[in-house]
C-alpha atoms as a PDB file:
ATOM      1  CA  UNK A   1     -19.099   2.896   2.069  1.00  0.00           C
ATOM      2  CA  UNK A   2     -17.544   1.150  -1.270  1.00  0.00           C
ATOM      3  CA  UNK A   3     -18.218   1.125  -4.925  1.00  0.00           C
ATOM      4  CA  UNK A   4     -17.564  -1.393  -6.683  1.00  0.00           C
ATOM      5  CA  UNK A   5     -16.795  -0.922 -10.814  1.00  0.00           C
ATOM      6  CA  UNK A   6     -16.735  -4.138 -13.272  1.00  0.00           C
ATOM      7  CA  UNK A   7     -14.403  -3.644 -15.984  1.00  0.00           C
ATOM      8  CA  UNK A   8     -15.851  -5.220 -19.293  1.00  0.00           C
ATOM      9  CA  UNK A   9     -13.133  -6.652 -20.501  1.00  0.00           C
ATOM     10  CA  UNK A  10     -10.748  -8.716 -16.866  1.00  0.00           C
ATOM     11  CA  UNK A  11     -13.931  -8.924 -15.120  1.00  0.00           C
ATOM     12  CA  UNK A  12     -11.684  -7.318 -11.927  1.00  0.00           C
ATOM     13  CA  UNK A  13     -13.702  -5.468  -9.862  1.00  0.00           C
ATOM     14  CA  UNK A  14     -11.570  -2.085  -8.034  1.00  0.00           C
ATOM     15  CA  UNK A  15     -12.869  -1.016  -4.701  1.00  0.00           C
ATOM     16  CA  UNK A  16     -12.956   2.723  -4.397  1.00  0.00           C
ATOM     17  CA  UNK A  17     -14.217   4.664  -0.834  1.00  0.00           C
ATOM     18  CA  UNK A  18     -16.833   7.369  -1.429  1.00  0.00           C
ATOM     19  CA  UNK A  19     -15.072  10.170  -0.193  1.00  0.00           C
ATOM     20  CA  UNK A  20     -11.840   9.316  -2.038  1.00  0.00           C
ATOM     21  CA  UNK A  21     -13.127   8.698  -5.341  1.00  0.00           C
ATOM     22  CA  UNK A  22     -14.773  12.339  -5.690  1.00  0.00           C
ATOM     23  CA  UNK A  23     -12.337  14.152  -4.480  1.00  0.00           C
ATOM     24  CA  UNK A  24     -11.450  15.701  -7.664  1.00  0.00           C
ATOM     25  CA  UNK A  25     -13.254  15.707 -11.031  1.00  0.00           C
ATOM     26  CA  UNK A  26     -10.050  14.393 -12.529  1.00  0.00           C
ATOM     27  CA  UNK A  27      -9.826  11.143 -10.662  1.00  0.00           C
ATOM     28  CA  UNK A  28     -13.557  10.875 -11.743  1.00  0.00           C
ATOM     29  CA  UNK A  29     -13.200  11.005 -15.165  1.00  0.00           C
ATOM     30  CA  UNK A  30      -9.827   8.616 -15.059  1.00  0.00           C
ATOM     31  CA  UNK A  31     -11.771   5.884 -13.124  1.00  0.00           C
ATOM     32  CA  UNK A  32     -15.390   6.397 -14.601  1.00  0.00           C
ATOM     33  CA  UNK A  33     -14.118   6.896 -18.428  1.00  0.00           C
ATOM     34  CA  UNK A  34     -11.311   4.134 -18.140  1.00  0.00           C
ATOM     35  CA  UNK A  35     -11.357   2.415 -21.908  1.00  0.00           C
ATOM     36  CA  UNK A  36     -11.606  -1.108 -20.268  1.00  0.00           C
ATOM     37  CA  UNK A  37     -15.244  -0.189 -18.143  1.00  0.00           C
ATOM     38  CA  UNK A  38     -17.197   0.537 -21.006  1.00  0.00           C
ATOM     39  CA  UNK A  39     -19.016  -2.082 -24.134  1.00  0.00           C
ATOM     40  CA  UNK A  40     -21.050  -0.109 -26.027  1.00  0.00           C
ATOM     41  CA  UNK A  41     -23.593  -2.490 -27.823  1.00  0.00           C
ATOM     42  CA  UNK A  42     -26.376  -1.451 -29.572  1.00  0.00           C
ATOM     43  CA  UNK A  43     -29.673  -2.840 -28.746  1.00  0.00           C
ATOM     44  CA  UNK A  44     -32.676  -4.270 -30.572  1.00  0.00           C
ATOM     45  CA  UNK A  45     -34.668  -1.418 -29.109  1.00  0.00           C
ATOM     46  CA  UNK A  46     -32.839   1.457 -30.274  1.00  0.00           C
ATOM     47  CA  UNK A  47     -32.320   0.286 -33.443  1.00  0.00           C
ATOM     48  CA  UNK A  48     -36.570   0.010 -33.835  1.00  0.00           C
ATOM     49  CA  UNK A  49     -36.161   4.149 -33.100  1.00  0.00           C
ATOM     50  CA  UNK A  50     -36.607   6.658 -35.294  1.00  0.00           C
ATOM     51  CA  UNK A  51     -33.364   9.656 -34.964  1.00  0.00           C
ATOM     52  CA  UNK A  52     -36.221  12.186 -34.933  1.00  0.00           C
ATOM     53  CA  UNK A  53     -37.778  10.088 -31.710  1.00  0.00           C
ATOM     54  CA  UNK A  54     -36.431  10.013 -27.957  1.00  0.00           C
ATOM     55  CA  UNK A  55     -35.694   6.737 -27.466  1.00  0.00           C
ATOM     56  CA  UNK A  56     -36.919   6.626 -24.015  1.00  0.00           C
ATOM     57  CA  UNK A  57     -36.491   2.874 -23.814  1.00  0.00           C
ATOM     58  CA  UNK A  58     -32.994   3.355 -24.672  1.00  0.00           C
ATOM     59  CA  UNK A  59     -31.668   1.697 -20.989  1.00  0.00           C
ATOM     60  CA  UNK A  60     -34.186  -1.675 -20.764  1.00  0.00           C
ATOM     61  CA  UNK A  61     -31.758  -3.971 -22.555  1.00  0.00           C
ATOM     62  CA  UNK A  62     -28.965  -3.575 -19.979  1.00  0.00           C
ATOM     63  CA  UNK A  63     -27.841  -6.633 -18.404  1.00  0.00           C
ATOM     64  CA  UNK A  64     -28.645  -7.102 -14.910  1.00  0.00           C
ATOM     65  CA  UNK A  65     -26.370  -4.994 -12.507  1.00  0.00           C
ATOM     66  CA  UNK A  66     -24.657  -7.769 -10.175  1.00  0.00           C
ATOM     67  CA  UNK A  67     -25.451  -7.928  -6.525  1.00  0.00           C
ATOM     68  CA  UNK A  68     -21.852  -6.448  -5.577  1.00  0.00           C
ATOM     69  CA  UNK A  69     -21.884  -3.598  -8.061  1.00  0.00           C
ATOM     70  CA  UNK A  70     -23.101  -0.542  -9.345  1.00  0.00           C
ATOM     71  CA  UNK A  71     -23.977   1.170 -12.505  1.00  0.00           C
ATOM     72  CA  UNK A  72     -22.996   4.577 -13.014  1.00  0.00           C
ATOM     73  CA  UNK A  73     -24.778   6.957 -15.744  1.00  0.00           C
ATOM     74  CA  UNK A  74     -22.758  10.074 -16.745  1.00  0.00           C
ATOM     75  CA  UNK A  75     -25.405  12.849 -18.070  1.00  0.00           C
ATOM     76  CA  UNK A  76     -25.029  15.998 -19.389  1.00  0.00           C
ATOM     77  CA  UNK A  77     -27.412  18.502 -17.783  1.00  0.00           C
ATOM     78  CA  UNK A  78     -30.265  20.005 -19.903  1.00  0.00           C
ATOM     79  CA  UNK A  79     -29.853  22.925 -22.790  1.00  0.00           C
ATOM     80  CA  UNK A  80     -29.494  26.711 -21.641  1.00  0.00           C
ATOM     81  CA  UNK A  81     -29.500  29.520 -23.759  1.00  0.00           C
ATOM     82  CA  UNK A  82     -25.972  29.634 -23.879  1.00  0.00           C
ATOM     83  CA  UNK A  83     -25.962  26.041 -25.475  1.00  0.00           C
ATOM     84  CA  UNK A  84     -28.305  27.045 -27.767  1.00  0.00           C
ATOM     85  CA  UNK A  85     -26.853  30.105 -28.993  1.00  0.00           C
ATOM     86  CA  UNK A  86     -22.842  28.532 -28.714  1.00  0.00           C
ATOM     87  CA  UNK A  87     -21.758  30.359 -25.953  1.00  0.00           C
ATOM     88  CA  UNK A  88     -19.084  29.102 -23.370  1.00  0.00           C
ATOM     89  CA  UNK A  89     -20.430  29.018 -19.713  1.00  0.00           C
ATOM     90  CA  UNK A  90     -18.118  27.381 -18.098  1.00  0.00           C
ATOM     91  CA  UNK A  91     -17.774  27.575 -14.412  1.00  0.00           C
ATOM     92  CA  UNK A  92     -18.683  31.592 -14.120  1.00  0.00           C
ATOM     93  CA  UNK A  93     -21.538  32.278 -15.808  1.00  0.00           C
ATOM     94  CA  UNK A  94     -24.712  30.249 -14.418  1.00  0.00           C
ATOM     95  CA  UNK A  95     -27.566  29.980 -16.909  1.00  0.00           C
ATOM     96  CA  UNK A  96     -30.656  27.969 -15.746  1.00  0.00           C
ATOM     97  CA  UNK A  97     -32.188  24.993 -18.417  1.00  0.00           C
ATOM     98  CA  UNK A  98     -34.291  26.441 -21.334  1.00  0.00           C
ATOM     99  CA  UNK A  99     -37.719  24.595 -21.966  1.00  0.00           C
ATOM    100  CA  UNK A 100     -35.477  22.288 -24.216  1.00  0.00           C
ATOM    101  CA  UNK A 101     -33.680  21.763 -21.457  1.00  0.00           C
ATOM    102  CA  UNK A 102     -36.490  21.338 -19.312  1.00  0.00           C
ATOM    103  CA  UNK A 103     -37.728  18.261 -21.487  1.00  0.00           C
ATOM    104  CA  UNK A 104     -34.623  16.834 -22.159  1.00  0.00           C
ATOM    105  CA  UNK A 105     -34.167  16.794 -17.689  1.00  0.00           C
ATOM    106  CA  UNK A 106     -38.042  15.567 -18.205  1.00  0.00           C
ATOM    107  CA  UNK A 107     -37.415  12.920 -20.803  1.00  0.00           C
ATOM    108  CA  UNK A 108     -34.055  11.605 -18.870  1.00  0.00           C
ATOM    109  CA  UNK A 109     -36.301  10.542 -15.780  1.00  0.00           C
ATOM    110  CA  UNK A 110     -38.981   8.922 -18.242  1.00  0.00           C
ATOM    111  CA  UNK A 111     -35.661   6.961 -19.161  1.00  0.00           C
ATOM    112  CA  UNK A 112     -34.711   5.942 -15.931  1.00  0.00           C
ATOM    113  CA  UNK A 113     -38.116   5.660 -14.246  1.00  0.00           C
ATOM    114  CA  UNK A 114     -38.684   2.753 -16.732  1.00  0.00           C
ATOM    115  CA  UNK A 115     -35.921   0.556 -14.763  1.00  0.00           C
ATOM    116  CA  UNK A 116     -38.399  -0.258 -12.227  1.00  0.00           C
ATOM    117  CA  UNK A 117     -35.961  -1.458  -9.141  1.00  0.00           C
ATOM    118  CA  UNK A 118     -32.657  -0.532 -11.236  1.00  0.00           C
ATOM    119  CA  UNK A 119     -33.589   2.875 -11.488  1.00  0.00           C
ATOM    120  CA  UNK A 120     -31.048   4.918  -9.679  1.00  0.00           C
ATOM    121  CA  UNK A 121     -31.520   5.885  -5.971  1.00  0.00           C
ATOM    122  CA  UNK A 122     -28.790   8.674  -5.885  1.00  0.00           C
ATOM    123  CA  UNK A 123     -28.260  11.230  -8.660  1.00  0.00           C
ATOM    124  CA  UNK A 124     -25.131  13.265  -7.894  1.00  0.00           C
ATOM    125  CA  UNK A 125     -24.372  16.781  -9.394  1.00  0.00           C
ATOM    126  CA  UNK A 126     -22.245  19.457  -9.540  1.00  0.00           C
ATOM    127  CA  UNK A 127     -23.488  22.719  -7.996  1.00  0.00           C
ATOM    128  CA  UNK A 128     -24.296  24.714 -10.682  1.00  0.00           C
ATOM    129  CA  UNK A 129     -27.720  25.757 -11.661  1.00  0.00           C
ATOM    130  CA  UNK A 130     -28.557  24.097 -14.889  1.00  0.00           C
ATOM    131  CA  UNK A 131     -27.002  20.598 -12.575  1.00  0.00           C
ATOM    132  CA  UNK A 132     -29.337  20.884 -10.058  1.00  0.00           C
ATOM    133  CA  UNK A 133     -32.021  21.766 -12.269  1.00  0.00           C
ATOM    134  CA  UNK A 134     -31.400  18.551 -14.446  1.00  0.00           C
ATOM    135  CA  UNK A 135     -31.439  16.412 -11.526  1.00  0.00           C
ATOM    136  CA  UNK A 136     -34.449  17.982  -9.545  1.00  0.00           C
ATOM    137  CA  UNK A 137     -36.296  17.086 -13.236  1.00  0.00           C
ATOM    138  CA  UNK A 138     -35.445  13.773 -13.399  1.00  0.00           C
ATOM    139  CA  UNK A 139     -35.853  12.952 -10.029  1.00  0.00           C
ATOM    140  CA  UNK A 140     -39.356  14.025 -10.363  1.00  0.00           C
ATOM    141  CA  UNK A 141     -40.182  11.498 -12.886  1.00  0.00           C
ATOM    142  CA  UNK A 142     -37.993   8.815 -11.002  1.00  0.00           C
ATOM    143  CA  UNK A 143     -39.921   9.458  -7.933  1.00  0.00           C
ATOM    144  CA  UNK A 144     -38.861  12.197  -6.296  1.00  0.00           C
ATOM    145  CA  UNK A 145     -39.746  11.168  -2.883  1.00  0.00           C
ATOM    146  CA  UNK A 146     -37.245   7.842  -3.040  1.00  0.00           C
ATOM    147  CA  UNK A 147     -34.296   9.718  -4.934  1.00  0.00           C
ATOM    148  CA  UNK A 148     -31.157  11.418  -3.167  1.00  0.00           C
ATOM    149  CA  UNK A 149     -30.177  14.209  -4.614  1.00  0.00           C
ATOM    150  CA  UNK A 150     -26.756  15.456  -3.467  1.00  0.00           C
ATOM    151  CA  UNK A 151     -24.012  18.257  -4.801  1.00  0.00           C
ATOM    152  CA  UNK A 152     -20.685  17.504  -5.543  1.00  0.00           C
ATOM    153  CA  UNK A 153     -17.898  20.584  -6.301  1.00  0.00           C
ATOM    154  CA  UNK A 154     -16.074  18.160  -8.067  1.00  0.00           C
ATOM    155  CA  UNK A 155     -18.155  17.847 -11.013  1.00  0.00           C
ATOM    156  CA  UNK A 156     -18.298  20.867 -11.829  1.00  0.00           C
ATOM    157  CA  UNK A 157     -17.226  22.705 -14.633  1.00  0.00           C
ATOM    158  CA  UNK A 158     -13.920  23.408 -16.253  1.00  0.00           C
ATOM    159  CA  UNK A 159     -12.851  27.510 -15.039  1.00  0.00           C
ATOM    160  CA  UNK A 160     -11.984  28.738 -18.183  1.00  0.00           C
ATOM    161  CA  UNK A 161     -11.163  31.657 -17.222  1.00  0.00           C
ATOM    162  CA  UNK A 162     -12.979  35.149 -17.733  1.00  0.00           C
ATOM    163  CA  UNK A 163     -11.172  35.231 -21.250  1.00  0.00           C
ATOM    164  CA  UNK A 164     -13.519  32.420 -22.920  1.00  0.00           C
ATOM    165  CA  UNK A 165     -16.899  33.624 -20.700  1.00  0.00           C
ATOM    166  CA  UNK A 166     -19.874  34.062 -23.034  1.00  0.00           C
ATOM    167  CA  UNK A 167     -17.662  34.498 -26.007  1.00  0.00           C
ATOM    168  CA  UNK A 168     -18.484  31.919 -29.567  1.00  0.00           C
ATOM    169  CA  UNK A 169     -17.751  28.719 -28.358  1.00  0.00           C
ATOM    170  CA  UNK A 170     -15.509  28.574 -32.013  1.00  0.00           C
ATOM    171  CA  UNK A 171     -13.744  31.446 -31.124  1.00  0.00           C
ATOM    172  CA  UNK A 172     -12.684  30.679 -27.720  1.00  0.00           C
ATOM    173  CA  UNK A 173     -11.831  26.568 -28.492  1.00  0.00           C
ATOM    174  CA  UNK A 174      -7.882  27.782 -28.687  1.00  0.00           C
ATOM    175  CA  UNK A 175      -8.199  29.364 -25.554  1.00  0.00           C
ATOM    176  CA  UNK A 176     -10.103  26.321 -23.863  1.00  0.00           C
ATOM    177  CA  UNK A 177      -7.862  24.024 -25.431  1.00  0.00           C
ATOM    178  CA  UNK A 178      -4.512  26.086 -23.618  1.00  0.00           C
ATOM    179  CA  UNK A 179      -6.201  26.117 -20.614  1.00  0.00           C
ATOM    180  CA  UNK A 180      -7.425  22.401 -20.067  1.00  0.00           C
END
């Protein structure tokens, strides 16, 4: 099994296998958040928007995803209490999604349900809580019954140590900034 990335700016597609290319959340992030892959344009669409209003159309203008490729979407699960209240979770301390978090895992699959046959058919996650949650939301709204859901340890997140844990997310930057 292959992916296959377009970069936006050669055009040269790199083959990477499955198994290899999530092996670590660092390789991840080097080939998923390469400069070259990404052309941010703003569309007609979101510019119509108000701030104050999810833009739920926000992924209709899109080009077409080519027959020999695949579009990736990085998301950030849903709000805990921790986020709210600008604590560090981190990899030790598992917090389920708040209701804010609930509707912002809610609102995501709105977002991709609306892609009709480009709507993803695999959400991948790490294997904490608020992750799973996030995708098990979406995935509702996407069509649950046609989405694969599957856990992957190397998403995760960063192991900050028990030093940063629950502590002001402004008082423990230093320390998360040695660490990392």
């Amino acid at each position: 099994e292959k992916l296959h990335f377009e970069t936006s700016h050669s055009q040269s597609k790199d083959e990477h296998s499955v198994s290899g290319l999530f092996s670590d959340r660092r390789s991840v992030l080097a080939t998923l958040l390469a400069p070259s892959m990404f052309q941010l344009v703003p569309t007609a669409r979101a510019a119509e928007k108000s701030p104050t209003e999810p833009n739920l159309d926000c992924l209709l203008d899109l080009p077409p995803i080519p027959n020999d490729c695949v579009r990736v979407y990085l998301c950030r699960h849903g709000q805990t209490e921790n986020n709210r209240l600008r604590l560090v979770q981190g990899a030790r301390v598992d917090p389920p999604i708040n209701e804010n978090g609930e509707a912002m895992a809610h609102r995501l699959g709105i977002a991709f349900a609306k892609l009709d046959r480009q709507c993803p058919q695999t959400i991948m996650h790490s294997t904490l809580l608020r992750a799973k949650q996030t995708a098990l939301t979406a995935a509702k709204e996407m069509g649950e019954e046609t989405i694969r859901l599957e856990a992957l340890p190397s998403l995760g997140e960063v192991d900050f140590g028990p030093m940063t844990e629950g502590k002001q997310v402004s008082a423990a930057k230093p320390k998360m900034i040695e660490t990392y």
